[in-house]
Protein backbone atom coordinates (compact mmCIF):
# COMPACT_ATOMS: atom_id res chain seq x y z
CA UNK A 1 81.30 -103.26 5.20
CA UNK A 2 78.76 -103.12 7.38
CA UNK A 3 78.74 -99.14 8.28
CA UNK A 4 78.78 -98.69 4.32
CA UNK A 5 75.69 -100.32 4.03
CA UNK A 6 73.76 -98.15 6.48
CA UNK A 7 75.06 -94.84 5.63
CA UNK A 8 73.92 -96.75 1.87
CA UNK A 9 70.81 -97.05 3.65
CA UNK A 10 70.40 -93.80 5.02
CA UNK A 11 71.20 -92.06 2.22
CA UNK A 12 68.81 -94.05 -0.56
CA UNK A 13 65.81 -92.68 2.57
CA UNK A 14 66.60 -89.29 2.16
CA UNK A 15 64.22 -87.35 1.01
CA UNK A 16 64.71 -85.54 -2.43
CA UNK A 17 65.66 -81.76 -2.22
CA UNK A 18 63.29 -79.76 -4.30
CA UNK A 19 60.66 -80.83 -6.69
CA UNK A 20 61.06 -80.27 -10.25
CA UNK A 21 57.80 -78.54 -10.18
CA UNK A 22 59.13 -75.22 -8.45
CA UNK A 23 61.98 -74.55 -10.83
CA UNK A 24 59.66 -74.60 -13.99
CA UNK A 25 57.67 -71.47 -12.05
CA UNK A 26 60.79 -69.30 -11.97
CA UNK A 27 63.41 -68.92 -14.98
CA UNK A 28 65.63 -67.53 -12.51
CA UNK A 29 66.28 -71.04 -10.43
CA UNK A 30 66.99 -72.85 -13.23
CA UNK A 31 70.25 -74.20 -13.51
CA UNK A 32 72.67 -73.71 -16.42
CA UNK A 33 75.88 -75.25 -16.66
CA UNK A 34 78.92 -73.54 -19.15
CA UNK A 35 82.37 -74.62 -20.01
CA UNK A 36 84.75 -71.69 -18.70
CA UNK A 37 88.54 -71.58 -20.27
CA UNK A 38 91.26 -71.85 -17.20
CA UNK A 39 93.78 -68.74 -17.33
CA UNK A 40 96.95 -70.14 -18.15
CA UNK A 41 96.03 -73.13 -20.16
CA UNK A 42 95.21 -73.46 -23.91
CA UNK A 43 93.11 -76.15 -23.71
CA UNK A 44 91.64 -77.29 -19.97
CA UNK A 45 88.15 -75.70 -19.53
CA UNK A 46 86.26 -76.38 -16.31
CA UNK A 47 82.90 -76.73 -15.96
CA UNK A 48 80.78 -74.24 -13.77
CA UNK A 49 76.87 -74.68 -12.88
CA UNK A 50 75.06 -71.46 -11.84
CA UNK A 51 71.72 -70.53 -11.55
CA UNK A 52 70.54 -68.11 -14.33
CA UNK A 53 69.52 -65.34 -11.83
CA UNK A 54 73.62 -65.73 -11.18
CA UNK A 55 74.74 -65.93 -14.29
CA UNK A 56 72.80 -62.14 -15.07
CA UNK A 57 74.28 -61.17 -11.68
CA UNK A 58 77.88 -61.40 -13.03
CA UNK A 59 77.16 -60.39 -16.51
CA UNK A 60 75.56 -57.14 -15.08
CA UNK A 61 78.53 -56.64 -12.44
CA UNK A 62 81.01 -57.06 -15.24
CA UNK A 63 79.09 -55.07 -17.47
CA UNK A 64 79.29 -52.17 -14.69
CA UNK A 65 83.12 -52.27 -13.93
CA UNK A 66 83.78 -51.78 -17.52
CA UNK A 67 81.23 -48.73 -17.84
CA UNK A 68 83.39 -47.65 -14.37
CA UNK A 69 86.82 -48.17 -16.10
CA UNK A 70 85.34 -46.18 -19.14
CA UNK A 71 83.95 -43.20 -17.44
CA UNK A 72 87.16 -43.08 -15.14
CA UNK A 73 88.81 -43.02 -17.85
CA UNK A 74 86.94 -40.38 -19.98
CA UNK A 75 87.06 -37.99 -16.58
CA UNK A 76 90.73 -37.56 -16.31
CA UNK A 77 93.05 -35.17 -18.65
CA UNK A 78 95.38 -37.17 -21.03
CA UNK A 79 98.98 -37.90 -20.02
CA UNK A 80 97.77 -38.22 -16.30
């Protein structure tokens, strides 16, 4: 009981991480949390938090592999 009570201690001293202050200067640190479906299940959805410069980051990497898949696609005779 009494270790719990200093790492309580230690912990309630710490000092905070950022201030709120910075992420109001750039839309790109702030963070956004969305409910993403799990493959396999109808109904369990987990919850992911990203930044919104990450969240453009996979939307524009996604974005590219299907232009890839497209022009791969368009490049090669049909039937091969």
């Amino acid at each position: 009981m009494y270790v719990a009570s200093i790492v309580l201690a230690v912990l309630l001293q710490a000092p905070s991480a950022q201030p709120a202050a910075d992420t109001k200067s750039d839309p790109d640190q702030e963070m956004v949390c969305r409910r993403i479906a799990v493959t396999g299940s109808l109904v369990r959805k987990e919850r992911v938090c990203k930044t919104q410069g990450e969240w453009r980051r996979l939307a524009d990497r996604g974005n590219a592999v299907a232009r890839e898949i497209v022009d791969w696609g368009r490049g090669r005779p049909s039937g091969q």
